[in-house]
C-alpha atoms as a PDB file:
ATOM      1  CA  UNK A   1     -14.177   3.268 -18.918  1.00  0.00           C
ATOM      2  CA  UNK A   2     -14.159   0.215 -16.930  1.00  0.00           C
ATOM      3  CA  UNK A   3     -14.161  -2.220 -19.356  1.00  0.00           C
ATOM      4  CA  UNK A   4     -10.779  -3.857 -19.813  1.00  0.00           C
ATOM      5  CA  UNK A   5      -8.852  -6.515 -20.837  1.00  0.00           C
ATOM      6  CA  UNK A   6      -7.626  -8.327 -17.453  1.00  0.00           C
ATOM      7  CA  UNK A   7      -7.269 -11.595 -17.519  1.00  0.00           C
ATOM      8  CA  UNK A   8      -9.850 -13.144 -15.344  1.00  0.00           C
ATOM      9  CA  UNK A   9      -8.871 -14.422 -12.017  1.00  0.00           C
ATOM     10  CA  UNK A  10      -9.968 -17.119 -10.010  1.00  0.00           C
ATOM     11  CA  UNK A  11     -13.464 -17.201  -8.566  1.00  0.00           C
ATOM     12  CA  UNK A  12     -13.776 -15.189  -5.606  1.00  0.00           C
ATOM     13  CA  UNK A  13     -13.226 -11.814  -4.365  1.00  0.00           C
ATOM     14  CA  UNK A  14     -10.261 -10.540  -2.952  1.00  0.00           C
ATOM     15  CA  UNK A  15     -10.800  -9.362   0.774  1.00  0.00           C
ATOM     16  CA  UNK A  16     -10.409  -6.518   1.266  1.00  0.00           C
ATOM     17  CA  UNK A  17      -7.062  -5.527   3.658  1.00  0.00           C
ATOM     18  CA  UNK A  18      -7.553  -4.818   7.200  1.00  0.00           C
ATOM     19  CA  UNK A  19      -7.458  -1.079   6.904  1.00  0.00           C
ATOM     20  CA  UNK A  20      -9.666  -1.240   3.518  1.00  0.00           C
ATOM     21  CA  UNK A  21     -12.942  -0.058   3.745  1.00  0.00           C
ATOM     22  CA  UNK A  22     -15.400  -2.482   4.138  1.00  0.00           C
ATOM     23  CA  UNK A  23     -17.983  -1.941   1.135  1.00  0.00           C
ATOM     24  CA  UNK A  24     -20.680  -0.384   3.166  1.00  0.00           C
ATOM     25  CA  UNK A  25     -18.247   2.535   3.773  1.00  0.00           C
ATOM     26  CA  UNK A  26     -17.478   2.702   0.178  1.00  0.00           C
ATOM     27  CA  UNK A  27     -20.935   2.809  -0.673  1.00  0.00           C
ATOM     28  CA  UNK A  28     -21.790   5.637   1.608  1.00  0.00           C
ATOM     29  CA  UNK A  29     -19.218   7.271  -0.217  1.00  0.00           C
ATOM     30  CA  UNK A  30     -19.782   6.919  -2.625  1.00  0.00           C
ATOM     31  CA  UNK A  31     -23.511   8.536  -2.280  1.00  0.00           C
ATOM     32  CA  UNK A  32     -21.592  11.700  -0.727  1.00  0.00           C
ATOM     33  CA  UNK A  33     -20.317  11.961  -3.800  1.00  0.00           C
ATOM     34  CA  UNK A  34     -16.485  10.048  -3.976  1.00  0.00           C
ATOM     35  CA  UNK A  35     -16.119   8.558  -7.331  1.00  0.00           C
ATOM     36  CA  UNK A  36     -12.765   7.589  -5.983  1.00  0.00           C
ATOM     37  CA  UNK A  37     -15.220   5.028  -4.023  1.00  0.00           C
ATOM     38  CA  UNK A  38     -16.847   3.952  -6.769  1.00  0.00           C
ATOM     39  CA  UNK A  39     -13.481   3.270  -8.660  1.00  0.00           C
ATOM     40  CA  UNK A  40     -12.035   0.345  -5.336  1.00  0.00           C
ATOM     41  CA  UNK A  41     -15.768  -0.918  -5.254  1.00  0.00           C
ATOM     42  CA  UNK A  42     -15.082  -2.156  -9.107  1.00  0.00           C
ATOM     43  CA  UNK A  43     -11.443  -3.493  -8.935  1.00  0.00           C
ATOM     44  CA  UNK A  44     -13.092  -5.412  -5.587  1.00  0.00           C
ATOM     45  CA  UNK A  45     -15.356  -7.017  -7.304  1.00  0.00           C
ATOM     46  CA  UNK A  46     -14.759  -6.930 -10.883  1.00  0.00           C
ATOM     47  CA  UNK A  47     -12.920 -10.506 -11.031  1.00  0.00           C
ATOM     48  CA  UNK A  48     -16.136 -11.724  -9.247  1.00  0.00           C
ATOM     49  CA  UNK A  49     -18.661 -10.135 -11.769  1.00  0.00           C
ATOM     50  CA  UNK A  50     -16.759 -11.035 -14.462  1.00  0.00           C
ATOM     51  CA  UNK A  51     -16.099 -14.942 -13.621  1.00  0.00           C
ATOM     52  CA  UNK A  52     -20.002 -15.584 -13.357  1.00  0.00           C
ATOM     53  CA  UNK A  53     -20.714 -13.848 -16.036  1.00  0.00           C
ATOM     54  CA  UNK A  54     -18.348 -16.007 -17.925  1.00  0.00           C
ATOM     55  CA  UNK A  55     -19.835 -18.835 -16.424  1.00  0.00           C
ATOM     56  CA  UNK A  56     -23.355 -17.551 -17.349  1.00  0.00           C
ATOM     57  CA  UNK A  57     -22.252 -16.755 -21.475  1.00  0.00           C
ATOM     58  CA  UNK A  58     -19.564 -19.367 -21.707  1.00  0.00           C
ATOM     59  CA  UNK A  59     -17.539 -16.647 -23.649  1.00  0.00           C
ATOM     60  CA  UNK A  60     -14.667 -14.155 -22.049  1.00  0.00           C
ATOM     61  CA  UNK A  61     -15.516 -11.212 -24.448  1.00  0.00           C
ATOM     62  CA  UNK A  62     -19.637 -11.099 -23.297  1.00  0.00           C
ATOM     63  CA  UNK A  63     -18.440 -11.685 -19.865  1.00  0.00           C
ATOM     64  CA  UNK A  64     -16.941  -8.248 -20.094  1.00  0.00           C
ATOM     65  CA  UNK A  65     -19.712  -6.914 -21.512  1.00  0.00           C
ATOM     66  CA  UNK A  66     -21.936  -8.433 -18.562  1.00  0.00           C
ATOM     67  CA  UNK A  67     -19.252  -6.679 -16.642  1.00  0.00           C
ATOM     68  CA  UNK A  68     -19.495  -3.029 -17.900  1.00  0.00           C
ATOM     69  CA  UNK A  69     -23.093  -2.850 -17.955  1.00  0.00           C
ATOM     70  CA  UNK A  70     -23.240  -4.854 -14.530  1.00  0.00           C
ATOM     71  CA  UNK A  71     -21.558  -1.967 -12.632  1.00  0.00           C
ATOM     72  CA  UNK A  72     -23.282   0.886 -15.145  1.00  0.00           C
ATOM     73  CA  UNK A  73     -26.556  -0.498 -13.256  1.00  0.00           C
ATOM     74  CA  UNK A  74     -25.063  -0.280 -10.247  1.00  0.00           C
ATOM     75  CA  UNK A  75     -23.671   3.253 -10.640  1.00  0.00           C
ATOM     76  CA  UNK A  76     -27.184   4.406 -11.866  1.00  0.00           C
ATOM     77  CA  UNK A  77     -28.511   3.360  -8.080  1.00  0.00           C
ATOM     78  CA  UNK A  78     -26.342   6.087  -7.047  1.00  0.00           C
ATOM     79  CA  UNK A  79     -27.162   8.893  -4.955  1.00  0.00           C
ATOM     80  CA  UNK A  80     -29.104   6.870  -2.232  1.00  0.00           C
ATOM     81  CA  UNK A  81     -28.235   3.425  -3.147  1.00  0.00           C
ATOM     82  CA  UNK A  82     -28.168   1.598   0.554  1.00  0.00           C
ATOM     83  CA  UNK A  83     -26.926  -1.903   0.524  1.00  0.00           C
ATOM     84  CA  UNK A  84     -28.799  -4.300   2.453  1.00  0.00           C
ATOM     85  CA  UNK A  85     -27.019  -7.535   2.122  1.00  0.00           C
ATOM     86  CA  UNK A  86     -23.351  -8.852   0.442  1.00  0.00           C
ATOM     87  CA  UNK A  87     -22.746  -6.478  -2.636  1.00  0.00           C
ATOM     88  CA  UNK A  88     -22.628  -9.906  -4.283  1.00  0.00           C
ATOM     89  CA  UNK A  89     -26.053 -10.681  -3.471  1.00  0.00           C
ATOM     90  CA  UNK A  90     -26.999  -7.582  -4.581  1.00  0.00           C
ATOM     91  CA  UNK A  91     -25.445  -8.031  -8.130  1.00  0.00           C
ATOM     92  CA  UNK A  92     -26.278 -11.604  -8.879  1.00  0.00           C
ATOM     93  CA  UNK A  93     -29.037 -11.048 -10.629  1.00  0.00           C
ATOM     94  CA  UNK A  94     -28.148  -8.376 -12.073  1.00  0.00           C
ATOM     95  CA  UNK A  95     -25.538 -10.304 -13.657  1.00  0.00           C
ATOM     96  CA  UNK A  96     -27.536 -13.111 -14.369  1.00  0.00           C
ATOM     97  CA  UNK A  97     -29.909 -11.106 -16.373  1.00  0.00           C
ATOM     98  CA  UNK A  98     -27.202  -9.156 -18.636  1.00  0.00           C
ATOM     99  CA  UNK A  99     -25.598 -12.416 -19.186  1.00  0.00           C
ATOM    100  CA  UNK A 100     -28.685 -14.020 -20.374  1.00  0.00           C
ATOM    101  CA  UNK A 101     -29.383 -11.302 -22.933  1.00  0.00           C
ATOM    102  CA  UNK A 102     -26.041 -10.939 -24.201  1.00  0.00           C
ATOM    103  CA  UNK A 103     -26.105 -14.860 -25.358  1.00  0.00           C
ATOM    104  CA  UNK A 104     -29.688 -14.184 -27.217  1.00  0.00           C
ATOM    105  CA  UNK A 105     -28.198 -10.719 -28.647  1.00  0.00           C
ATOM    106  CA  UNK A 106     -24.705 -13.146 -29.708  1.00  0.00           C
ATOM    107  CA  UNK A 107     -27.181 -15.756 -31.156  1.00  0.00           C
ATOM    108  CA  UNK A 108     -28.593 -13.438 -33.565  1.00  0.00           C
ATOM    109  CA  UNK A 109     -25.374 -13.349 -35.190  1.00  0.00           C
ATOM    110  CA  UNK A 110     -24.230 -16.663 -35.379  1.00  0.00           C
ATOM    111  CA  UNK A 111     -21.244 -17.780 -37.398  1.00  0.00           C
ATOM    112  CA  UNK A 112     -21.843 -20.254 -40.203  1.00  0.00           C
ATOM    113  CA  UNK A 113     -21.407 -23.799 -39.692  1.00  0.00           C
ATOM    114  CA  UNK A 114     -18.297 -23.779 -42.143  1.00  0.00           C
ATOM    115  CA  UNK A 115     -16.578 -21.040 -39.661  1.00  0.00           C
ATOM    116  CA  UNK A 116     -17.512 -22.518 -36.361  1.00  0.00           C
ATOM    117  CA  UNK A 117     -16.153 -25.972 -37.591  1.00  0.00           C
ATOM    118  CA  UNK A 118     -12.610 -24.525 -38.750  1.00  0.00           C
ATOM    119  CA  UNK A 119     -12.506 -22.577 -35.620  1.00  0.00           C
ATOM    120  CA  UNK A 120     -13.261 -25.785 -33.396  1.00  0.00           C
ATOM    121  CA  UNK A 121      -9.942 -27.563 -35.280  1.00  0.00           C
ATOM    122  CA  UNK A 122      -7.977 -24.892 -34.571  1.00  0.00           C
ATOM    123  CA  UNK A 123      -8.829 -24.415 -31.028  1.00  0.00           C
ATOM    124  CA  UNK A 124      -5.957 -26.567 -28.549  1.00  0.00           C
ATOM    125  CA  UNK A 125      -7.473 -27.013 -25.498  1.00  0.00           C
ATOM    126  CA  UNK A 126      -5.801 -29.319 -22.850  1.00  0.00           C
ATOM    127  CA  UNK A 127      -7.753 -31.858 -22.099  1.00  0.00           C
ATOM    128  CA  UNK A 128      -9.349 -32.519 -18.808  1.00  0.00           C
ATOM    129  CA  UNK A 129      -7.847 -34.452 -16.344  1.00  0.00           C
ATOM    130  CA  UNK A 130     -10.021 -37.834 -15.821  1.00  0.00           C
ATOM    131  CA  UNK A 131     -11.079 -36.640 -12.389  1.00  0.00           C
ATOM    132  CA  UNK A 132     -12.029 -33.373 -13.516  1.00  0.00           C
ATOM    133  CA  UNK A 133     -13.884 -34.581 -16.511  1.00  0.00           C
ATOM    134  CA  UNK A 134     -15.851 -37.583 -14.232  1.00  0.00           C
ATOM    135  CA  UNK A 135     -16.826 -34.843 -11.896  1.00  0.00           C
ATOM    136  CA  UNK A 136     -18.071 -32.344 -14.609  1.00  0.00           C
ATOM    137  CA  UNK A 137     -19.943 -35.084 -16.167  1.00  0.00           C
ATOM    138  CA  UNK A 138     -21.994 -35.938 -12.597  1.00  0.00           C
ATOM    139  CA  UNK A 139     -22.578 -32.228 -12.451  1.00  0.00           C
ATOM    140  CA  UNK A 140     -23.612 -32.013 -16.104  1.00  0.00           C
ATOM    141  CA  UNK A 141     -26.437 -34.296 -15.147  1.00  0.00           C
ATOM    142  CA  UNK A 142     -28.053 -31.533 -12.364  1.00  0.00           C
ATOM    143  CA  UNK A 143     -29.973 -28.892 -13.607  1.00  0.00           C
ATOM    144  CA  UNK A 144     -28.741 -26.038 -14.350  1.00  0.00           C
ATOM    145  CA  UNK A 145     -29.686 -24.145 -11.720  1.00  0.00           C
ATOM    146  CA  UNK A 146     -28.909 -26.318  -9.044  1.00  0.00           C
ATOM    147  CA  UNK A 147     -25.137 -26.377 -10.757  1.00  0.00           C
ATOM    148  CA  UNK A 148     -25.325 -22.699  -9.942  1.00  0.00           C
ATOM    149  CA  UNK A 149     -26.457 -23.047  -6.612  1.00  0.00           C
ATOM    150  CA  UNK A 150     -23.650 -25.333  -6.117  1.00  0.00           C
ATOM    151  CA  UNK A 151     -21.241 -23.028  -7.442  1.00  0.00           C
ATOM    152  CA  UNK A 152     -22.482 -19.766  -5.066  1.00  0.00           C
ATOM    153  CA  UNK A 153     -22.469 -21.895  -2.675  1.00  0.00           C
ATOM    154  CA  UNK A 154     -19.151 -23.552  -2.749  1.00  0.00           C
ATOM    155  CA  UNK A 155     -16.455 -21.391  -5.009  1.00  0.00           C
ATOM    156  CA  UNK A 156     -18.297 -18.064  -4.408  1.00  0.00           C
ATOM    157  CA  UNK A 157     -19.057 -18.767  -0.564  1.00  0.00           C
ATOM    158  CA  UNK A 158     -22.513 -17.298  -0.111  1.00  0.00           C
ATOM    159  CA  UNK A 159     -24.458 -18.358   2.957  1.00  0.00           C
ATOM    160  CA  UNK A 160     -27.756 -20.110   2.258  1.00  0.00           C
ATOM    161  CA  UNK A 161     -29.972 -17.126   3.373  1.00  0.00           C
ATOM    162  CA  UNK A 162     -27.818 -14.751   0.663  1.00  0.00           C
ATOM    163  CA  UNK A 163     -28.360 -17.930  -1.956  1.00  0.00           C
ATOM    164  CA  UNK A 164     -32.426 -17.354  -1.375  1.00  0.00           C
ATOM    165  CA  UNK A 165     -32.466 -13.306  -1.712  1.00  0.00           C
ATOM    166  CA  UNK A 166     -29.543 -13.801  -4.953  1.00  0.00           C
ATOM    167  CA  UNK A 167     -31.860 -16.439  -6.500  1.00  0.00           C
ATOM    168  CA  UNK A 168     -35.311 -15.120  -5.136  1.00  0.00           C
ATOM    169  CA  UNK A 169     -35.752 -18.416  -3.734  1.00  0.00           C
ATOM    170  CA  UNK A 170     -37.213 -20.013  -0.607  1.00  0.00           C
ATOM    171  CA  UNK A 171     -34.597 -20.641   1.937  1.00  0.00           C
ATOM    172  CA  UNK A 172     -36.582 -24.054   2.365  1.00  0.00           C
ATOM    173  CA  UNK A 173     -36.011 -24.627  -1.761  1.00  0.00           C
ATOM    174  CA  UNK A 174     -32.608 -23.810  -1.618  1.00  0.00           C
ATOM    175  CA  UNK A 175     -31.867 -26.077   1.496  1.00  0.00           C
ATOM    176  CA  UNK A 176     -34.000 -29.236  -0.898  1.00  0.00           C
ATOM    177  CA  UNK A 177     -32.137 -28.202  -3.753  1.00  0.00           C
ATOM    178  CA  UNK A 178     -28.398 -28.241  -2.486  1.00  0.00           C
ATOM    179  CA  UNK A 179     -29.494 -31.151  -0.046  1.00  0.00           C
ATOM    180  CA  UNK A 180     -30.607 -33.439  -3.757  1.00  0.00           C
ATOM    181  CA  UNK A 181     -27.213 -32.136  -5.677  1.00  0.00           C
ATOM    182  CA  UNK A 182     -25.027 -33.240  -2.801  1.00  0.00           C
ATOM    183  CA  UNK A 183     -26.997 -36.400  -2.295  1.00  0.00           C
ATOM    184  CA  UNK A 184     -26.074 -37.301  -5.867  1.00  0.00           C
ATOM    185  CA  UNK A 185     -22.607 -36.134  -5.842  1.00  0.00           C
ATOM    186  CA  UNK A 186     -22.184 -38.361  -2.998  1.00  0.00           C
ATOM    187  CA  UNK A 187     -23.979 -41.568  -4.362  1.00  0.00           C
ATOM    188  CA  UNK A 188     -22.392 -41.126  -7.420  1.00  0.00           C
ATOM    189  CA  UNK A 189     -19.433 -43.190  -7.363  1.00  0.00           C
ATOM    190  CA  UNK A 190     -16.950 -40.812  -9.547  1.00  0.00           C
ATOM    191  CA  UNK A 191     -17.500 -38.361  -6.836  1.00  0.00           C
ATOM    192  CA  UNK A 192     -17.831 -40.673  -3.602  1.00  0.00           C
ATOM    193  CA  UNK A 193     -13.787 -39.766  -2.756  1.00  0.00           C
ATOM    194  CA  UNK A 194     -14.881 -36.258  -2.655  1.00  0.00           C
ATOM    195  CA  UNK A 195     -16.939 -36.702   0.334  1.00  0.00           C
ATOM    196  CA  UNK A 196     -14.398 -38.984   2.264  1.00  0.00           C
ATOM    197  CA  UNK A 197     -13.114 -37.315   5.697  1.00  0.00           C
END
């Protein structure tokens, strides 16, 4: 029903327009009973879900699977669902979780080496630009989930108290953690220019 085969935007949620419903009105209607509600709730925030589940799998067909079952969980929380924070809070780690066990259930049926090798020759990616590829290589060196800390905080634009309830974090961990990835984004010299006013 909602899965489909959009082609992933970019990061981010679309606002919503000024005369849109904020989501707190959707999901009160949704718990009256509007599955017309239910229906804008997902196109708002189904390029969202999907992108960090992609980012979570590393592959566009689980991320739509993380996508479907990501908003089956939320529909399940319906009637009486009430939303205390950013729906995208809320859903983190939901998606987080779905992601992680769709890579072990796509692991279990791993291609053979022969078949993974021919389809790596025939893949034609562009290649990074230098800049890109310097900065992904700094980043490659944080752990893993301080790279996603960066990224929630930065592309997806949560605010450091909604990274603590999304990761169930400290506030005062999340403040060390972004404070150490910046500090080495910003000594490393591949990234310096970044941080220049």
């Amino acid at each position: 029903m909602m899965r489909d085969a959009t082609t992933m935007e970019p990061p981010g949620t679309a606002a919503p327009e000024a005369d849109a419903p904020s989501d707190a009105d959707l999901i009160a209607a949704i718990n009256r009973g509007d599955a017309g509600a239910f229906t804008t709730l997902y196109h708002r925030h189904k390029s969202w879900v999907a992108n960090l589940a992609r980012r979570f799998t590393g592959d566009p067909d689980l991320a739509l699977d993380v996508l479907q079952d990501t908003f089956l969980y939320l529909l399940r929380k319906f009637p009486g669902f009430q939303l205390t924070a950013q729906l995208k809070t809320f859903l983190y780690p939901a998606v987080r979780n779905f992601s992680i066990a769709a890579r072990r259930k796509a692991a279990r049926y791993q291609a053979s080496p022969e078949t993974v090798e021919s389809a790596l020759a025939s893949l034609t990616t562009p290649p990074m630009s230098s800049d890109a590829e310097l900065v992904a290589q700094v980043l490659a060196r944080l752990p893993e989930d301080t790279r996603e800390l960066l990224r929630l905080r930065f592309v997806d634009g949560l605010k450091l108290d909604e990274l603590a309830l999304a990761m169930d974090l400290p506030l005062g961990t999340v403040k060390s953690r972004l404070h150490y990835a910046l500090q080495t984004l910003r000594s490393d010299p591949h990234t310096t220019i970044l941080f220049e006013p």
